[in-house]
C-alpha atoms as a PDB file:
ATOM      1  CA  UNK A   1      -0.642  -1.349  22.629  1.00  0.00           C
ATOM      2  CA  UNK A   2      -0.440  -5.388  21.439  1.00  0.00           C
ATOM      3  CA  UNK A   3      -2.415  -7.957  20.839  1.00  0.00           C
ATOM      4  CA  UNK A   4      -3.061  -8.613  24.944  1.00  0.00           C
ATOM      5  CA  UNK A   5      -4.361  -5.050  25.094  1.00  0.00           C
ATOM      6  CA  UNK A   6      -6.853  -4.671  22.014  1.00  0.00           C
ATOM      7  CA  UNK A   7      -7.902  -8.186  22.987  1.00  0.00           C
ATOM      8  CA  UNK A   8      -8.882  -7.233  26.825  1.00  0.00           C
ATOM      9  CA  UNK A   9     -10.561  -3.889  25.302  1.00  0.00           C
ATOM     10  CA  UNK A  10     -12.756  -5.857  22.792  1.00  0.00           C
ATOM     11  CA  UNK A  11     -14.135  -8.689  25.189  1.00  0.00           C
ATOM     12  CA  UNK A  12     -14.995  -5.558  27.320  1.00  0.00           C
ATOM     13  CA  UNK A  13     -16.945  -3.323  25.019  1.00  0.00           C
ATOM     14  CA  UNK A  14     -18.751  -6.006  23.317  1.00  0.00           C
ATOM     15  CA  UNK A  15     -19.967  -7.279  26.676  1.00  0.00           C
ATOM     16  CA  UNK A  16     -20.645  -3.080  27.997  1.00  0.00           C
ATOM     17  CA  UNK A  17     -24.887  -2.456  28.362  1.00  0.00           C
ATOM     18  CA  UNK A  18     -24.148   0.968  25.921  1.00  0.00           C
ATOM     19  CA  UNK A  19     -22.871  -0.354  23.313  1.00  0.00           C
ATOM     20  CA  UNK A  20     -25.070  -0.414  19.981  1.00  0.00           C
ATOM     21  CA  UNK A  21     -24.975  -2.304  16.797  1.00  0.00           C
ATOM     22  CA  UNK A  22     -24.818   0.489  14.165  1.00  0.00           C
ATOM     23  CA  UNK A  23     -25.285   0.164  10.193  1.00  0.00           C
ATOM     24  CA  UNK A  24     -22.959   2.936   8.116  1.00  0.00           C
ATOM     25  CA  UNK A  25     -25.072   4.140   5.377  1.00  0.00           C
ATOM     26  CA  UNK A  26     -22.451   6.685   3.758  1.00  0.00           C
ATOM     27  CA  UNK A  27     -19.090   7.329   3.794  1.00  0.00           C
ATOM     28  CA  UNK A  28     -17.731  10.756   4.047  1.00  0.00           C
ATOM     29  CA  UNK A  29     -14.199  10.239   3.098  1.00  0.00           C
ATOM     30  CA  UNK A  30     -13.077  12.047   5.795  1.00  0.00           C
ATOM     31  CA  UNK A  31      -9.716  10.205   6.431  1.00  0.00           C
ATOM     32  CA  UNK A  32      -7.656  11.221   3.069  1.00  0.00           C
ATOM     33  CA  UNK A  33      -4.318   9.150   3.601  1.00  0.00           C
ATOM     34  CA  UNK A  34      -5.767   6.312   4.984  1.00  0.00           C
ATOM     35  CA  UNK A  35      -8.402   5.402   3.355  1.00  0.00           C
ATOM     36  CA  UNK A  36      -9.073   1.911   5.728  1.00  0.00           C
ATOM     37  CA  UNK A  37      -9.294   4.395   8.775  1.00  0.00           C
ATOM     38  CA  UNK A  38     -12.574   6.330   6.960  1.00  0.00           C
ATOM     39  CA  UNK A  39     -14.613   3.002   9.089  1.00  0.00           C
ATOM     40  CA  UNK A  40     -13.994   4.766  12.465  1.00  0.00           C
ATOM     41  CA  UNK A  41     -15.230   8.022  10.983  1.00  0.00           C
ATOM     42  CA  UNK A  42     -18.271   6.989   9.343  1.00  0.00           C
ATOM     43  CA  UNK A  43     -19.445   4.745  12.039  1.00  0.00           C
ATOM     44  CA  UNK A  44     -18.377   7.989  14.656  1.00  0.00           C
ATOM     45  CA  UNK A  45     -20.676   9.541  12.521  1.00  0.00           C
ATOM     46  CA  UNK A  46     -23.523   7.019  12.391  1.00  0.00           C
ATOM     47  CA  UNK A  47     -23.538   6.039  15.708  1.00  0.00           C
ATOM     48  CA  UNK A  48     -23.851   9.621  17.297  1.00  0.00           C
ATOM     49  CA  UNK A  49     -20.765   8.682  19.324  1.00  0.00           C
ATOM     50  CA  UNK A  50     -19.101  10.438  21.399  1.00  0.00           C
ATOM     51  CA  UNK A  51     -15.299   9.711  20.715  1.00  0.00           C
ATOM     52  CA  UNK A  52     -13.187   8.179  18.230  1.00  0.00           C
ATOM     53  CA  UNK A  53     -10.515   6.462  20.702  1.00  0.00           C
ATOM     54  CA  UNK A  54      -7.272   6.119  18.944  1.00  0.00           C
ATOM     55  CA  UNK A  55      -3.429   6.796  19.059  1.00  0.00           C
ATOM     56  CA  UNK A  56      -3.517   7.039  14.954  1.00  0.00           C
ATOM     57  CA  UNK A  57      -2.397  10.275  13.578  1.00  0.00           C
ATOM     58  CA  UNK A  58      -4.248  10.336  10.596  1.00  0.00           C
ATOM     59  CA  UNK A  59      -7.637   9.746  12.670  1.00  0.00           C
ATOM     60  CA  UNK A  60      -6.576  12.579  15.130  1.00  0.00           C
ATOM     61  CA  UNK A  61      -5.678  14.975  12.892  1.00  0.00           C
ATOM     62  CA  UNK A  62      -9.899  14.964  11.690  1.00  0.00           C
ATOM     63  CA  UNK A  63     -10.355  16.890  14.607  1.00  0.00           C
ATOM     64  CA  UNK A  64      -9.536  20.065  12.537  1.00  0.00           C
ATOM     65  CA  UNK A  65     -12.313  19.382  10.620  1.00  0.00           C
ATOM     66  CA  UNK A  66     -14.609  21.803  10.176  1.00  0.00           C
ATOM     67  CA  UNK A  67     -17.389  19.826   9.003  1.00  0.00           C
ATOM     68  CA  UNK A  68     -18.427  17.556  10.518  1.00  0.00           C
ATOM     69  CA  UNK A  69     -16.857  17.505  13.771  1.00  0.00           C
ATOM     70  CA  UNK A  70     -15.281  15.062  15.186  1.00  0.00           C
ATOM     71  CA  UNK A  71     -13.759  14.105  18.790  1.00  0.00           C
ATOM     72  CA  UNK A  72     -10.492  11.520  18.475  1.00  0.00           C
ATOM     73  CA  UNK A  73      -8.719  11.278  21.891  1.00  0.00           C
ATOM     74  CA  UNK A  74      -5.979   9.020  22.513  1.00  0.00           C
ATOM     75  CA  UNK A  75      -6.191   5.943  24.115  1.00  0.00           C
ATOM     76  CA  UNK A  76      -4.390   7.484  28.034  1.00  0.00           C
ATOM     77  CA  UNK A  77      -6.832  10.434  27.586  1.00  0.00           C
ATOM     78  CA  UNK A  78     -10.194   8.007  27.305  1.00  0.00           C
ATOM     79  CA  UNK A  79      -8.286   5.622  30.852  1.00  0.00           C
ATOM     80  CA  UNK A  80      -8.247   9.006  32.417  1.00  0.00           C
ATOM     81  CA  UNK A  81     -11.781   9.725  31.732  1.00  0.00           C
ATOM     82  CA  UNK A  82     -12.815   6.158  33.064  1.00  0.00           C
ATOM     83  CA  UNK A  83     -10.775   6.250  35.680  1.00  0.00           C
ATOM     84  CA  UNK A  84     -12.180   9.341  36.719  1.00  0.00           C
ATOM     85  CA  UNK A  85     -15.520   8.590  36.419  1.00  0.00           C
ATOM     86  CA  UNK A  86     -14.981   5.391  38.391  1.00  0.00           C
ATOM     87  CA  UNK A  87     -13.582   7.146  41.339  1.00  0.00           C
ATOM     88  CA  UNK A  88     -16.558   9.442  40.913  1.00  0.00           C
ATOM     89  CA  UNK A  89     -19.285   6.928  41.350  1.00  0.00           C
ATOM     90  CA  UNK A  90     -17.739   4.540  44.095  1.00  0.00           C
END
């Protein structure tokens, strides 16, 4: 998505009223070939979130996990759902 992108998405969430400092306590390893990526999925876990928003493979593909479960959209999928829920309350 760039630099631009990830930039304008940051500034956002950090300055959102629902977003939460969370501590990760525990790592679950969930992420086997990318080892870096197992941050998303712990905090996910920690943090009671409800999505993991990325376009990486490796982090979609813990969907199929049995245990625990996890939801990974993409990054269009997660617009969608703002848009939508923009056009909902106006």
């Amino acid at each position: 998505m760039g630099n631009e992108v990830t930039e304008n998405l940051l500034s956002r969430l950090v300055r959102a009223k629902n977003i939460e400092l969370s501590t990760v306590f525990f790592s679950f390893n969930m992420v086997s070939n990318d080892a870096d990526d197992n941050k998303f999925a712990d905090l996910y876990l920690s943090s009671n979130a409800d999505y993991i928003v990325s376009n990486d493979v490796k982090l979609l593909a813990i969907n199929n996990s049995d245990f625990p479960k996890f939801q990974v959209i993409k990054l269009q999928e997660f617009s969608e759902m703002l848009s939508a829920n923009k056009n909902n309350t106006v």
